[in-house]
PDB file of N, CA and C in Angstrom:
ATOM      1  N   UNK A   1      13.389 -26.462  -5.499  1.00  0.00           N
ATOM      2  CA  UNK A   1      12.413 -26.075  -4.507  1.00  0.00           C
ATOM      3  C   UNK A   1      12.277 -24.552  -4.480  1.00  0.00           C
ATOM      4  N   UNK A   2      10.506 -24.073  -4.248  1.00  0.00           N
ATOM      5  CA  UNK A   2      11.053 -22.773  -4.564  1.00  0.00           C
ATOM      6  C   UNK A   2      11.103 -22.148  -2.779  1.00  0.00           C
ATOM      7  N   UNK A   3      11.257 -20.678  -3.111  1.00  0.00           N
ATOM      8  CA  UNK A   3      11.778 -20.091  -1.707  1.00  0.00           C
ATOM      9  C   UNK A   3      10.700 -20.013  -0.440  1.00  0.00           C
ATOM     10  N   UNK A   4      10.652 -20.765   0.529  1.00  0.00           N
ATOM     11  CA  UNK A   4      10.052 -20.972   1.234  1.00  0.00           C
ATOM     12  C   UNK A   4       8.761 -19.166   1.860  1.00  0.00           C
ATOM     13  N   UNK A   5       9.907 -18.262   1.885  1.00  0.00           N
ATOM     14  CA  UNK A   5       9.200 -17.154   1.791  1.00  0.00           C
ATOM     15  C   UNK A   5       8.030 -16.457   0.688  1.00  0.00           C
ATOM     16  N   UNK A   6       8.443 -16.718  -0.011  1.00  0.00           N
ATOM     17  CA  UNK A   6       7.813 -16.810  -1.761  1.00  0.00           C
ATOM     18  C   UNK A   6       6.628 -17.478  -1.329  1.00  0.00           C
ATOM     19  N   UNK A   7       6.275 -18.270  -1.288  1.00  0.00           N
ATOM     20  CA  UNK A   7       5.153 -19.698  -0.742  1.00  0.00           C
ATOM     21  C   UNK A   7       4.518 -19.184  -0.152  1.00  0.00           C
ATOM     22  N   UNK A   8       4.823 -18.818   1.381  1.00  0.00           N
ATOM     23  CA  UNK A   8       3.997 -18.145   2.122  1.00  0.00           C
ATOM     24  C   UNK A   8       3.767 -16.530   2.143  1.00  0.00           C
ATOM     25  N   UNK A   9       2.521 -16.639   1.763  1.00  0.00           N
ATOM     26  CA  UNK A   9       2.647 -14.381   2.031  1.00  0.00           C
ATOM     27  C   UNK A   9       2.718 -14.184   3.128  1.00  0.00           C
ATOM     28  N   UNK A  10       1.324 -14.319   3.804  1.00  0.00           N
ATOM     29  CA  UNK A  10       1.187 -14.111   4.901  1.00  0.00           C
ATOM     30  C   UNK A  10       0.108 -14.932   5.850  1.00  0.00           C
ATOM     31  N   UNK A  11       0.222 -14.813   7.117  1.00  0.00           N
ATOM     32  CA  UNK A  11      -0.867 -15.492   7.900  1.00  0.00           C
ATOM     33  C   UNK A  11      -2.325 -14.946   7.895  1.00  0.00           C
ATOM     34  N   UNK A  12      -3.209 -15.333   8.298  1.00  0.00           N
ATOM     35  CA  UNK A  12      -4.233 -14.921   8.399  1.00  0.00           C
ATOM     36  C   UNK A  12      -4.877 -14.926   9.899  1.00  0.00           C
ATOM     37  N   UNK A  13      -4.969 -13.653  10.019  1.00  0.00           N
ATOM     38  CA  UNK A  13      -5.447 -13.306  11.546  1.00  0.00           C
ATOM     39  C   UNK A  13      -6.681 -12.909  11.900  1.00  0.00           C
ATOM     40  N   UNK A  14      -7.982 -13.976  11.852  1.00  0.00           N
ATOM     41  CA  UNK A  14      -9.106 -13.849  12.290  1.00  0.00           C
ATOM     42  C   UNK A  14      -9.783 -14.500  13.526  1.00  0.00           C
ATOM     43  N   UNK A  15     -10.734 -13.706  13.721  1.00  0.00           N
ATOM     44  CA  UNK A  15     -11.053 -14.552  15.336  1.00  0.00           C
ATOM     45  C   UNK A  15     -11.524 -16.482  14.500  1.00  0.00           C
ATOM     46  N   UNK A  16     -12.358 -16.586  13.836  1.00  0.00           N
ATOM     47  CA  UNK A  16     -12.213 -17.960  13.031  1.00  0.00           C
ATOM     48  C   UNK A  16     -10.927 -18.466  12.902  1.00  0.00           C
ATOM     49  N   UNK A  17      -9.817 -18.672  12.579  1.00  0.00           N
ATOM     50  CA  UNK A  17      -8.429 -18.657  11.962  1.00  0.00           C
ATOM     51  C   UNK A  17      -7.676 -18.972  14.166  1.00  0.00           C
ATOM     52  N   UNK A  18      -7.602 -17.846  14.733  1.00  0.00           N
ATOM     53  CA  UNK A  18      -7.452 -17.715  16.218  1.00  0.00           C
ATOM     54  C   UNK A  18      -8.201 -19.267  16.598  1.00  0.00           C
ATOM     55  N   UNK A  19      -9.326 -19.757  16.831  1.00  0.00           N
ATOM     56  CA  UNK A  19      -9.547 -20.533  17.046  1.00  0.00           C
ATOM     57  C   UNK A  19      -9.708 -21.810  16.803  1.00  0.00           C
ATOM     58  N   UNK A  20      -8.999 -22.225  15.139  1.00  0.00           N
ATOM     59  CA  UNK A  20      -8.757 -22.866  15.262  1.00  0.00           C
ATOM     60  C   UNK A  20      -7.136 -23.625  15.173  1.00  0.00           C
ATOM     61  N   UNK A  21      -6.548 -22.456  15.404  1.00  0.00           N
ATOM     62  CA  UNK A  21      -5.457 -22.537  16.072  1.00  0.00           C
ATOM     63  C   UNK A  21      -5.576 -23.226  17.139  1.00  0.00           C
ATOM     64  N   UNK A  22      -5.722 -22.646  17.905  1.00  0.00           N
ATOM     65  CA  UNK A  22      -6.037 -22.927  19.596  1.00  0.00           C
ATOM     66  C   UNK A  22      -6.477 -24.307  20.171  1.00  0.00           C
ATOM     67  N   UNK A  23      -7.351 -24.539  19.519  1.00  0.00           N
ATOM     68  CA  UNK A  23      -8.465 -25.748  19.388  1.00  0.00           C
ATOM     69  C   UNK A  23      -8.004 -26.903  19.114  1.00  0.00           C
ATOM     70  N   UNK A  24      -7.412 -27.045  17.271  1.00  0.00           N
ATOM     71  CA  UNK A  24      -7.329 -27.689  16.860  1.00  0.00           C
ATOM     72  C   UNK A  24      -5.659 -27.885  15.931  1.00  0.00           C
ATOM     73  N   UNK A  25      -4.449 -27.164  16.599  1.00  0.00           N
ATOM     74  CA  UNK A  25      -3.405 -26.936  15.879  1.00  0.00           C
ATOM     75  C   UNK A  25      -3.463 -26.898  14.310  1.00  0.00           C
ATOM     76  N   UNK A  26      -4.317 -26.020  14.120  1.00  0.00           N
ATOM     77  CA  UNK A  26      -4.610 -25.290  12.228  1.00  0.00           C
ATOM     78  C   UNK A  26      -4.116 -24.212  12.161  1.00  0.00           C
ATOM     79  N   UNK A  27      -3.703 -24.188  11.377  1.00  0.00           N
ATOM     80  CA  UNK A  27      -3.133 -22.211  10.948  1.00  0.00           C
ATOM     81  C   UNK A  27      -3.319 -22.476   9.451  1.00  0.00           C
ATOM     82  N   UNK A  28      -3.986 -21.428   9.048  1.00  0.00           N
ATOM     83  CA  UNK A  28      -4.242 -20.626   8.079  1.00  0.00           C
ATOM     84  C   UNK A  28      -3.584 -19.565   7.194  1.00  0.00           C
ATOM     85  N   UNK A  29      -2.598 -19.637   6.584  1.00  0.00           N
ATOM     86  CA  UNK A  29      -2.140 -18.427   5.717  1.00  0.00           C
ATOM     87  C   UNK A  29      -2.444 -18.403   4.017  1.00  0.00           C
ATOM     88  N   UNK A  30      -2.219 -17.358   3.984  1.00  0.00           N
ATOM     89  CA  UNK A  30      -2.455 -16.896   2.250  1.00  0.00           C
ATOM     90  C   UNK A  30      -0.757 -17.080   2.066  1.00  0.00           C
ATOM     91  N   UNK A  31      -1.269 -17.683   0.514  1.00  0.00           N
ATOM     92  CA  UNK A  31      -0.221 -18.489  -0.060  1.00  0.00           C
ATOM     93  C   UNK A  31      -0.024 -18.289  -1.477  1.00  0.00           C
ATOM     94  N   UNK A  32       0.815 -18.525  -1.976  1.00  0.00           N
ATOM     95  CA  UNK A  32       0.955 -17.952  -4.011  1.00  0.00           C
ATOM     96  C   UNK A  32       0.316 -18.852  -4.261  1.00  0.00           C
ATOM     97  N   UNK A  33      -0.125 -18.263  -5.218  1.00  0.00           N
ATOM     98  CA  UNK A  33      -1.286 -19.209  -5.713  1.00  0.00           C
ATOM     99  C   UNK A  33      -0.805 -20.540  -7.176  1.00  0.00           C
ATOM    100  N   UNK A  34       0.626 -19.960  -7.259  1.00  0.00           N
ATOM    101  CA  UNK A  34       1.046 -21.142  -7.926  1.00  0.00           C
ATOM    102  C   UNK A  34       1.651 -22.276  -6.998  1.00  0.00           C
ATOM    103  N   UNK A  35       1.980 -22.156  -6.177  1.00  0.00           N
ATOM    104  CA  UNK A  35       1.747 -23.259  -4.829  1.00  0.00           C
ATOM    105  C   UNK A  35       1.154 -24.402  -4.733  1.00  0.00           C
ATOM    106  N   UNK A  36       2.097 -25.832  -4.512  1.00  0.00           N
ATOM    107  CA  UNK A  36       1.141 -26.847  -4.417  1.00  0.00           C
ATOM    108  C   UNK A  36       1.406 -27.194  -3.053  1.00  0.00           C
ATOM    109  N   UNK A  37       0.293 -28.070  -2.627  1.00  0.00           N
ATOM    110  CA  UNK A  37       0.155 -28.759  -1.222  1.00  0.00           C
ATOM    111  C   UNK A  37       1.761 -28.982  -0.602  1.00  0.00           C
ATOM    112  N   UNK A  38       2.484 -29.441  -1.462  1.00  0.00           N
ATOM    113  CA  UNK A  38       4.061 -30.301  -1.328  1.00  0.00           C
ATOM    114  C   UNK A  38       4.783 -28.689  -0.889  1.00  0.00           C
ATOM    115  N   UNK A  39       4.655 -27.900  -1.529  1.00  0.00           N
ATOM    116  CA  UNK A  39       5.304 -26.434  -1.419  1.00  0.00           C
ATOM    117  C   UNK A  39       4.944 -25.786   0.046  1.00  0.00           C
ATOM    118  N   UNK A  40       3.802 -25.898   0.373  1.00  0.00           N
ATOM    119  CA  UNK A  40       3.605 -25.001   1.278  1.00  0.00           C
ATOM    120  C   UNK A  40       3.562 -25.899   2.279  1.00  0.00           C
ATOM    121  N   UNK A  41       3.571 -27.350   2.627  1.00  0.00           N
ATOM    122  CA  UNK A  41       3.805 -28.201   4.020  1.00  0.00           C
ATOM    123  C   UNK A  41       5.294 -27.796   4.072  1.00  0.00           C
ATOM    124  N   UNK A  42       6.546 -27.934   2.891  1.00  0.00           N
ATOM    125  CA  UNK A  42       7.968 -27.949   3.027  1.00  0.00           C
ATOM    126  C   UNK A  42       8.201 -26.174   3.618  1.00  0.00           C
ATOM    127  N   UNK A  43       7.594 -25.245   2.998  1.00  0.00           N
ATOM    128  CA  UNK A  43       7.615 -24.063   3.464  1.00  0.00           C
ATOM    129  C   UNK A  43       7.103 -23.928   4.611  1.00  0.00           C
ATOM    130  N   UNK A  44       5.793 -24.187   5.557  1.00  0.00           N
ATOM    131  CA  UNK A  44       5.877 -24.035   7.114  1.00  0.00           C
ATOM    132  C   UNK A  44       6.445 -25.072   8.003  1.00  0.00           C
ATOM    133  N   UNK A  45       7.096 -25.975   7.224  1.00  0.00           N
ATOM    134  CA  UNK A  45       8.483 -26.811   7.735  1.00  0.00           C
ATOM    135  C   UNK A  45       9.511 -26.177   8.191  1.00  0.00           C
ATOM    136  N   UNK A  46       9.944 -25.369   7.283  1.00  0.00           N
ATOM    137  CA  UNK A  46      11.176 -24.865   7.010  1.00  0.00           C
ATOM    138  C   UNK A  46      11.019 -23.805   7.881  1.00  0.00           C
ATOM    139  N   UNK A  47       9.915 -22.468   7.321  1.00  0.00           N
ATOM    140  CA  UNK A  47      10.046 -21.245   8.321  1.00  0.00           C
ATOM    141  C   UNK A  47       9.907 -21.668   9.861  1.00  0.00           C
ATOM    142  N   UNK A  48       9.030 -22.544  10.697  1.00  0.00           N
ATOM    143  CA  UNK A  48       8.633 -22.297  11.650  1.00  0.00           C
ATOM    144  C   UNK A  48       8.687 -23.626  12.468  1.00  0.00           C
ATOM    145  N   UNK A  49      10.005 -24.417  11.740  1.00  0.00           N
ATOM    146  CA  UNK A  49      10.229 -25.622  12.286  1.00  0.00           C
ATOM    147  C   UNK A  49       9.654 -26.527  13.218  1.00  0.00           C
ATOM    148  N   UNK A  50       7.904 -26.836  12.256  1.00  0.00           N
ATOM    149  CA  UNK A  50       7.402 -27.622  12.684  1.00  0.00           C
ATOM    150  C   UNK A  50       6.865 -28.978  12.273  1.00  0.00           C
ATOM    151  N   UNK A  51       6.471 -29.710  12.187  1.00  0.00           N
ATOM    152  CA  UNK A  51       5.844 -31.140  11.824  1.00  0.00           C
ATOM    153  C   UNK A  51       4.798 -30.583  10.913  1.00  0.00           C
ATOM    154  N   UNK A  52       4.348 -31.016   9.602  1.00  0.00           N
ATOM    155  CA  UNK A  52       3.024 -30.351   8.771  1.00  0.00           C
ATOM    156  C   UNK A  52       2.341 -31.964   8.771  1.00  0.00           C
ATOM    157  N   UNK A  53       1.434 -32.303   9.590  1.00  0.00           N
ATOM    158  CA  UNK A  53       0.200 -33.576   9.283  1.00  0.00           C
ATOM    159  C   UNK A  53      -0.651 -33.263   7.882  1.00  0.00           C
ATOM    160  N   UNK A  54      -1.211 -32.354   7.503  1.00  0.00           N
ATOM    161  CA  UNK A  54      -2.022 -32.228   6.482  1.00  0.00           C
ATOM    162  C   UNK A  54      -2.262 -30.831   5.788  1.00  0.00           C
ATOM    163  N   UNK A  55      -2.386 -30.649   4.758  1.00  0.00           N
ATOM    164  CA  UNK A  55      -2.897 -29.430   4.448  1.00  0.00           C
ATOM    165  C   UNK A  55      -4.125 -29.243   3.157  1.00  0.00           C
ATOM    166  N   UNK A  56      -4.712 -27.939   3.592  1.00  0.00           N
ATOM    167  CA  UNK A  56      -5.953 -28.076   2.473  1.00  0.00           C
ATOM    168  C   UNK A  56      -5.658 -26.675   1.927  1.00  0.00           C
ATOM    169  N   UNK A  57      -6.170 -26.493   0.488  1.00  0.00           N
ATOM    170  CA  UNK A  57      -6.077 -25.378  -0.021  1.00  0.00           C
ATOM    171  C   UNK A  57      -7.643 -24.779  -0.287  1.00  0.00           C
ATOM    172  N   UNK A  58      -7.553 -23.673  -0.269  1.00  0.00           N
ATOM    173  CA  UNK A  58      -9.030 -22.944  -0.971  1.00  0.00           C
ATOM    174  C   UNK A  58      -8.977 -21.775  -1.570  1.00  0.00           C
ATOM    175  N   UNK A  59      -8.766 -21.922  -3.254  1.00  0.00           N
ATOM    176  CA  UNK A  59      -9.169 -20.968  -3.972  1.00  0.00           C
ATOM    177  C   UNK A  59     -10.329 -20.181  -3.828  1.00  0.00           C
ATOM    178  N   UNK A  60      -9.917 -18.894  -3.417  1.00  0.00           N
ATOM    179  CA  UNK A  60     -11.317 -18.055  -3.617  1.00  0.00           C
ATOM    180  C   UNK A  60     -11.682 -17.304  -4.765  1.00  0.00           C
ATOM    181  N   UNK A  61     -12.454 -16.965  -5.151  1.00  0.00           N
ATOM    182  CA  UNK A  61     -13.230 -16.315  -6.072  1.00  0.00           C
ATOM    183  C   UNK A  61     -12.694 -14.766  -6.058  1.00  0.00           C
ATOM    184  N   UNK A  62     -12.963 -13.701  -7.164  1.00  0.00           N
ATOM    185  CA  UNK A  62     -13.043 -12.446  -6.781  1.00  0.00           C
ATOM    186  C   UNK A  62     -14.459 -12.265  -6.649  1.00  0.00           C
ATOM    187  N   UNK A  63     -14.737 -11.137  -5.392  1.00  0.00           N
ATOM    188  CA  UNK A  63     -15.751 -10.689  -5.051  1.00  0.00           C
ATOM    189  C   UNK A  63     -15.892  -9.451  -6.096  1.00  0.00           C
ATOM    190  N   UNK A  64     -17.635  -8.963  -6.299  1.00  0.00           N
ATOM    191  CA  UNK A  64     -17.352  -8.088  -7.227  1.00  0.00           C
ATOM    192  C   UNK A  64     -17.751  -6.933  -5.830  1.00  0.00           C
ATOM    193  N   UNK A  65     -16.909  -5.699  -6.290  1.00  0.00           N
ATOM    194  CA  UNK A  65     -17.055  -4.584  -5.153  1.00  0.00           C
ATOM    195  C   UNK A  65     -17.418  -3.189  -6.081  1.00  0.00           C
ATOM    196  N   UNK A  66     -17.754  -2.060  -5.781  1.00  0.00           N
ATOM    197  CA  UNK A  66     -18.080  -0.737  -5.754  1.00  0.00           C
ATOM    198  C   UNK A  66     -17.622   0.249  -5.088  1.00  0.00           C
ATOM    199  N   UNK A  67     -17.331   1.565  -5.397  1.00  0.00           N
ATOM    200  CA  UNK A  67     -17.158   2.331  -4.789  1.00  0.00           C
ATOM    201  C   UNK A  67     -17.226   3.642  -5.530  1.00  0.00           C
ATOM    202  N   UNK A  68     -18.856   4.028  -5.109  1.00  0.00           N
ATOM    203  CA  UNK A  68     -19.200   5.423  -5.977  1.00  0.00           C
ATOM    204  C   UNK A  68     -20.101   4.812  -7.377  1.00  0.00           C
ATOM    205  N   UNK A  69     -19.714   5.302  -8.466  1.00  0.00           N
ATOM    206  CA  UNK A  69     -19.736   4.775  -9.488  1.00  0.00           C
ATOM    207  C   UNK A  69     -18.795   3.897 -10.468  1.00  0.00           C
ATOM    208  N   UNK A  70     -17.986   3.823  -9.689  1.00  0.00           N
ATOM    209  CA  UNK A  70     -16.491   2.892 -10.066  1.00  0.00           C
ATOM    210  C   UNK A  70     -16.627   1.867  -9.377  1.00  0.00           C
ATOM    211  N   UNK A  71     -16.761   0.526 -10.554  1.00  0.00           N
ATOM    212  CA  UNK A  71     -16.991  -1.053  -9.949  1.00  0.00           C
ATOM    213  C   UNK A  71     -15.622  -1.668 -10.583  1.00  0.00           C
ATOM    214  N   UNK A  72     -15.556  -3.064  -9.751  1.00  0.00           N
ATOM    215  CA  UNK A  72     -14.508  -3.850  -9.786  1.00  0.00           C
ATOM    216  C   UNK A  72     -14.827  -4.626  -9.422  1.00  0.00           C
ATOM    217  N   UNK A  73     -13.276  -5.712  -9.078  1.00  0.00           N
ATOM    218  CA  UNK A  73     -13.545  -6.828  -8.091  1.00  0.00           C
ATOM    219  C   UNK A  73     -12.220  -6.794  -7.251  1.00  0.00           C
ATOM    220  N   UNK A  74     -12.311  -7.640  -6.266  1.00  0.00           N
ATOM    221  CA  UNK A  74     -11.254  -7.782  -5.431  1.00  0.00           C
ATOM    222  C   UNK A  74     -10.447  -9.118  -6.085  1.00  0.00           C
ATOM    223  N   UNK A  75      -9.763  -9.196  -5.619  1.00  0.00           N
ATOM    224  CA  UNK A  75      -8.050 -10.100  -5.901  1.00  0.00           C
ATOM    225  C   UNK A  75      -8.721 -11.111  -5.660  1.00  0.00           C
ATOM    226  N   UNK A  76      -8.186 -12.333  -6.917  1.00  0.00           N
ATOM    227  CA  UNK A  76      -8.269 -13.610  -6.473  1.00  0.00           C
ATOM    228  C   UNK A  76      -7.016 -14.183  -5.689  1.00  0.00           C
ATOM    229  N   UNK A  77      -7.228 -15.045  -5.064  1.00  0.00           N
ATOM    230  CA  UNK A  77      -6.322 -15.315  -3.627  1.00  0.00           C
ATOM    231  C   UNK A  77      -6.513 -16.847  -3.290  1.00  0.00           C
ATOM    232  N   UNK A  78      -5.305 -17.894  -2.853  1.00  0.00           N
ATOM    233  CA  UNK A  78      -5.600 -19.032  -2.208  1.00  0.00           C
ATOM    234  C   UNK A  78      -5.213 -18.707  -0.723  1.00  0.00           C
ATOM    235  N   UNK A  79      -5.628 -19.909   0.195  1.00  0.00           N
ATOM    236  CA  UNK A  79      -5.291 -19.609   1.510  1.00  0.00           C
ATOM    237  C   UNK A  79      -4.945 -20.976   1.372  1.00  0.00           C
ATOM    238  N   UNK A  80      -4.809 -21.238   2.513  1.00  0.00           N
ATOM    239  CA  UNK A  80      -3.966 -22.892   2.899  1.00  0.00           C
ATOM    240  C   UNK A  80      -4.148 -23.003   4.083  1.00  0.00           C
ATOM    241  N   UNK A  81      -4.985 -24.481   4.338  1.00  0.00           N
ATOM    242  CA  UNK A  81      -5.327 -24.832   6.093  1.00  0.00           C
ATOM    243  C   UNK A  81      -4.492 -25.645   6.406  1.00  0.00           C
ATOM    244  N   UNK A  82      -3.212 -25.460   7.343  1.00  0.00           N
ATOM    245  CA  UNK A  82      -2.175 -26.160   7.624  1.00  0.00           C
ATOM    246  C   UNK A  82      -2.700 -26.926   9.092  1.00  0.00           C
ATOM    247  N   UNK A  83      -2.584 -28.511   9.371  1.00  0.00           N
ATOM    248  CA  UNK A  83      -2.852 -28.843  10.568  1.00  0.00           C
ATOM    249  C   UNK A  83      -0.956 -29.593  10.861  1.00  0.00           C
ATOM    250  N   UNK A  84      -0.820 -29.411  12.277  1.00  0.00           N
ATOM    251  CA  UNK A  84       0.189 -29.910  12.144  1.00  0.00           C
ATOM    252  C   UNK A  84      -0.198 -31.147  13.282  1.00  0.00           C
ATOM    253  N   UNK A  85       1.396 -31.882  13.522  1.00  0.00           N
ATOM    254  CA  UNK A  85       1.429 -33.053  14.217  1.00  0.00           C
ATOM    255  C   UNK A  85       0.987 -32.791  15.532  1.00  0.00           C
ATOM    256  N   UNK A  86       0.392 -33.972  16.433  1.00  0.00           N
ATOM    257  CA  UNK A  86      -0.141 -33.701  17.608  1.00  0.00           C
ATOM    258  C   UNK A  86       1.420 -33.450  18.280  1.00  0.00           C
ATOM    259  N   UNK A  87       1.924 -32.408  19.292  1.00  0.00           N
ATOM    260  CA  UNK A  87       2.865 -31.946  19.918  1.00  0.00           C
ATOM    261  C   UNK A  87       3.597 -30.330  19.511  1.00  0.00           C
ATOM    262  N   UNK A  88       2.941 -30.172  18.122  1.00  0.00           N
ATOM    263  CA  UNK A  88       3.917 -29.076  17.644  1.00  0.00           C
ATOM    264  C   UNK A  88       2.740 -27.888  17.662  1.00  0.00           C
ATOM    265  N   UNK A  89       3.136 -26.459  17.663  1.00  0.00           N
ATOM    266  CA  UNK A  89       2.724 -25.384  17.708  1.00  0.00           C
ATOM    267  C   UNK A  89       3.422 -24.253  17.461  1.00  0.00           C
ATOM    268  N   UNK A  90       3.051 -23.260  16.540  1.00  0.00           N
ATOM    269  CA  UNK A  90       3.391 -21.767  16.386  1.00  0.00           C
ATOM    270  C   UNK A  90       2.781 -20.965  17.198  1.00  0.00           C
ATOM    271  N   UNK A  91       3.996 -20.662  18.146  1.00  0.00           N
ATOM    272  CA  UNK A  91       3.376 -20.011  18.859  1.00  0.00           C
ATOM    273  C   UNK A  91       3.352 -18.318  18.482  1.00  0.00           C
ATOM    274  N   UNK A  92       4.511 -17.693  17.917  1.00  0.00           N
ATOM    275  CA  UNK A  92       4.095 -16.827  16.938  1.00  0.00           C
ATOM    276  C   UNK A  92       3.122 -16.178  16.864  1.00  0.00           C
ATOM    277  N   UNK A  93       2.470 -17.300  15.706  1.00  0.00           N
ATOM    278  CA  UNK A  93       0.936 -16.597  15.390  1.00  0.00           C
ATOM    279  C   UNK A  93      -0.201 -16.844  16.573  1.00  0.00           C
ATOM    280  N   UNK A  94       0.237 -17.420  17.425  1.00  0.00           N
ATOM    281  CA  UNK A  94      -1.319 -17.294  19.172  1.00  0.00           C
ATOM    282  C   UNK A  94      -0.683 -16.359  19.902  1.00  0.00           C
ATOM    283  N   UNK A  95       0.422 -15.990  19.782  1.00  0.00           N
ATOM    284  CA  UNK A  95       0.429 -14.961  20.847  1.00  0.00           C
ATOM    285  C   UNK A  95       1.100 -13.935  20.151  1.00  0.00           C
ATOM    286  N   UNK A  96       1.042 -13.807  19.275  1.00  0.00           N
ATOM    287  CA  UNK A  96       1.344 -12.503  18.144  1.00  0.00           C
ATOM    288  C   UNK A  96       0.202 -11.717  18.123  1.00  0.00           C
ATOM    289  N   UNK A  97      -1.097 -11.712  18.582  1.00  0.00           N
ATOM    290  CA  UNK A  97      -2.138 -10.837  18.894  1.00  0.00           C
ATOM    291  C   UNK A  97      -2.219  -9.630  19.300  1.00  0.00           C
TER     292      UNK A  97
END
């Protein structure tokens, strides 16, 4: 199994992301992108000792960006929509604001 920290980078803190926290017990973090579904339910198991009901992943694209006359793109990146069991919550990330 790999290291539960490894798995998860980090959360994602948007007013979108905030609500559906709130709403709908979802949290959202960016995740390695060699990561499968099985990895990252056992990893916000483990860190934040809670129940994982489902999770979805979404590869994003790189965006292409500019600046000046120097072009690029930004980082490709997965995120991961974690819903958990009806009763459990991070509270953490809702009142980590």
């Amino acid at each position: 199994m790999k290291d539960p920290y490894s798995v998860i980078i980090k959360p994602i803190m948007s007013e979108k992301s905030l609500n559906l926290a709130k709403e709908q017990r979802k949290y959202v973090f960016e995740v390695s992108r060699d990561a499968s579904k099985i990895d990252i339910k056992k990893a916000v198991e483990d860190i934040f000792k809670v129940k994982v009901e489902k999770v979805a992943v979404i590869n994003e694209k790189p965006k292409p960006k500019r600046l000046g006359l120097s072009q690029g793109y930004t980082s490709k990146r997965k995120k991961a929509i974690v819903t958990l069991q009806p009763g459990y919550k991070i509270e953490e990330l809702i009142s980590g604001v």
